[in-house]
Protein backbone atom coordinates (compact mmCIF):
# COMPACT_ATOMS: atom_id res chain seq x y z
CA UNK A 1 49.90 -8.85 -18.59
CA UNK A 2 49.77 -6.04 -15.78
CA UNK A 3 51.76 -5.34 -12.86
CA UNK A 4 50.52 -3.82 -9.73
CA UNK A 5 51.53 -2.49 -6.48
CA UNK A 6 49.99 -1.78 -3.21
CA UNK A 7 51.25 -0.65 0.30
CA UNK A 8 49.74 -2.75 3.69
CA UNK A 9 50.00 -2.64 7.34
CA UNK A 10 50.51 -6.38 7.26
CA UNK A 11 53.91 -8.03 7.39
CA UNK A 12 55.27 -10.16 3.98
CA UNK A 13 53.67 -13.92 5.45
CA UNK A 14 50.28 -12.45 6.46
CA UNK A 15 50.23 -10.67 3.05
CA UNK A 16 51.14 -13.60 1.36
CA UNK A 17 48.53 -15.70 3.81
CA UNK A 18 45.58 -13.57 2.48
CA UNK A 19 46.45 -13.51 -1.36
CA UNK A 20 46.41 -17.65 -1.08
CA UNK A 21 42.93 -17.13 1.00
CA UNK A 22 41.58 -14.90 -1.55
CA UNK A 23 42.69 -16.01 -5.07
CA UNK A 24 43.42 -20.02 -3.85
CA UNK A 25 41.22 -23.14 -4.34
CA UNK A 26 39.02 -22.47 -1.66
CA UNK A 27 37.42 -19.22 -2.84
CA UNK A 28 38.60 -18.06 -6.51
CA UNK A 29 39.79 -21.55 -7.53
CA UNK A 30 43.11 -20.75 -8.61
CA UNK A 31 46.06 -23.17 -8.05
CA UNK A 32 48.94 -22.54 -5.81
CA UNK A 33 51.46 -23.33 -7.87
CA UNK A 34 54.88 -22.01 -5.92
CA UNK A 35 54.25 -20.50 -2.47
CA UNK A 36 56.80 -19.16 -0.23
CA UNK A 37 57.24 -16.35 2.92
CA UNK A 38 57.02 -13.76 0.31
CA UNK A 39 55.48 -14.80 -2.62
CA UNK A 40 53.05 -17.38 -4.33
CA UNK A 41 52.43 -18.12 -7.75
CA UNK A 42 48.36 -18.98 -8.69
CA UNK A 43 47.51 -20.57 -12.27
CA UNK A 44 44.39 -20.97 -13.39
CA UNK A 45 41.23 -20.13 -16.04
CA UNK A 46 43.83 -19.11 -18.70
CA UNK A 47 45.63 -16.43 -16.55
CA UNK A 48 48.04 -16.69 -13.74
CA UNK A 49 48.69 -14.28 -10.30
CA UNK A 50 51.93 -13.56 -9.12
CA UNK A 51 52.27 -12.27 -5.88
CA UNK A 52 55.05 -10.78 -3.91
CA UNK A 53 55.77 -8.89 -0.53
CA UNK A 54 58.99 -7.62 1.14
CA UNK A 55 59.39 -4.90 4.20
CA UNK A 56 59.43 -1.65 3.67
CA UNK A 57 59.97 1.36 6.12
CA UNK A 58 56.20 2.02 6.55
CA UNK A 59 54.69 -1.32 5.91
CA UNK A 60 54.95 -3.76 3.09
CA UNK A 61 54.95 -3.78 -0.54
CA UNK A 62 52.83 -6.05 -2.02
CA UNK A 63 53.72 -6.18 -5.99
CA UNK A 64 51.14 -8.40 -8.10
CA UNK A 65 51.71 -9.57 -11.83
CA UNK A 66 48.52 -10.80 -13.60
CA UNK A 67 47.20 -11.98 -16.79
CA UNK A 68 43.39 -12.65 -16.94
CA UNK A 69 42.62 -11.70 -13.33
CA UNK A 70 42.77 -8.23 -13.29
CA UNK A 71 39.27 -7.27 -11.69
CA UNK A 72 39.96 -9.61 -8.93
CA UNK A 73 43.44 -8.49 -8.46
CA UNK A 74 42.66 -4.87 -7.91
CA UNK A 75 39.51 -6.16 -5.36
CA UNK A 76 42.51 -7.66 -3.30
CA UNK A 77 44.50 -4.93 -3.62
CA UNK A 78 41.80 -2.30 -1.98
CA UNK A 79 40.93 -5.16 0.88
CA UNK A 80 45.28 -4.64 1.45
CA UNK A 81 45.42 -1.15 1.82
């Protein structure tokens, strides 16, 4: 399992909006499992994508937990900051 972090210009929902456009059923196929205003939780192909965002004083911190999705997670991550 790895755990990353990135910093965005977008606010917690829109952050949370793209990482169900990117990793969801309609492009990577993952589930959405849990979703929220700050977070959503993705299962699928033997790994899972955990994804949170809160408000910070320059933007917002998007923290991901992965296991098997890696390489995808860290394309998301540059197409954040």
């Amino acid at each position: 399992m790895a755990r990353y972090s990135v910093e965005t210009k977008w606010g917690p929902e829109k952050a949370v909006e793209m990482a169900i456009a990117y990793f969801g059923e309609a492009s990577l196929g993952l589930e959405v499992i849990e979703q929220g205003p700050c977070c959503a939780y993705f299962e699928g192909g033997g790994g899972h994508i955990y994804v949170t965002a809160g408000a910070g004083e320059k933007g917002t911190t998007v923290e991901l937990e992965t296991r098997e999705w890696d390489y995808h997670v860290r394309r998301f991550m540059r197409e954040m900051s």
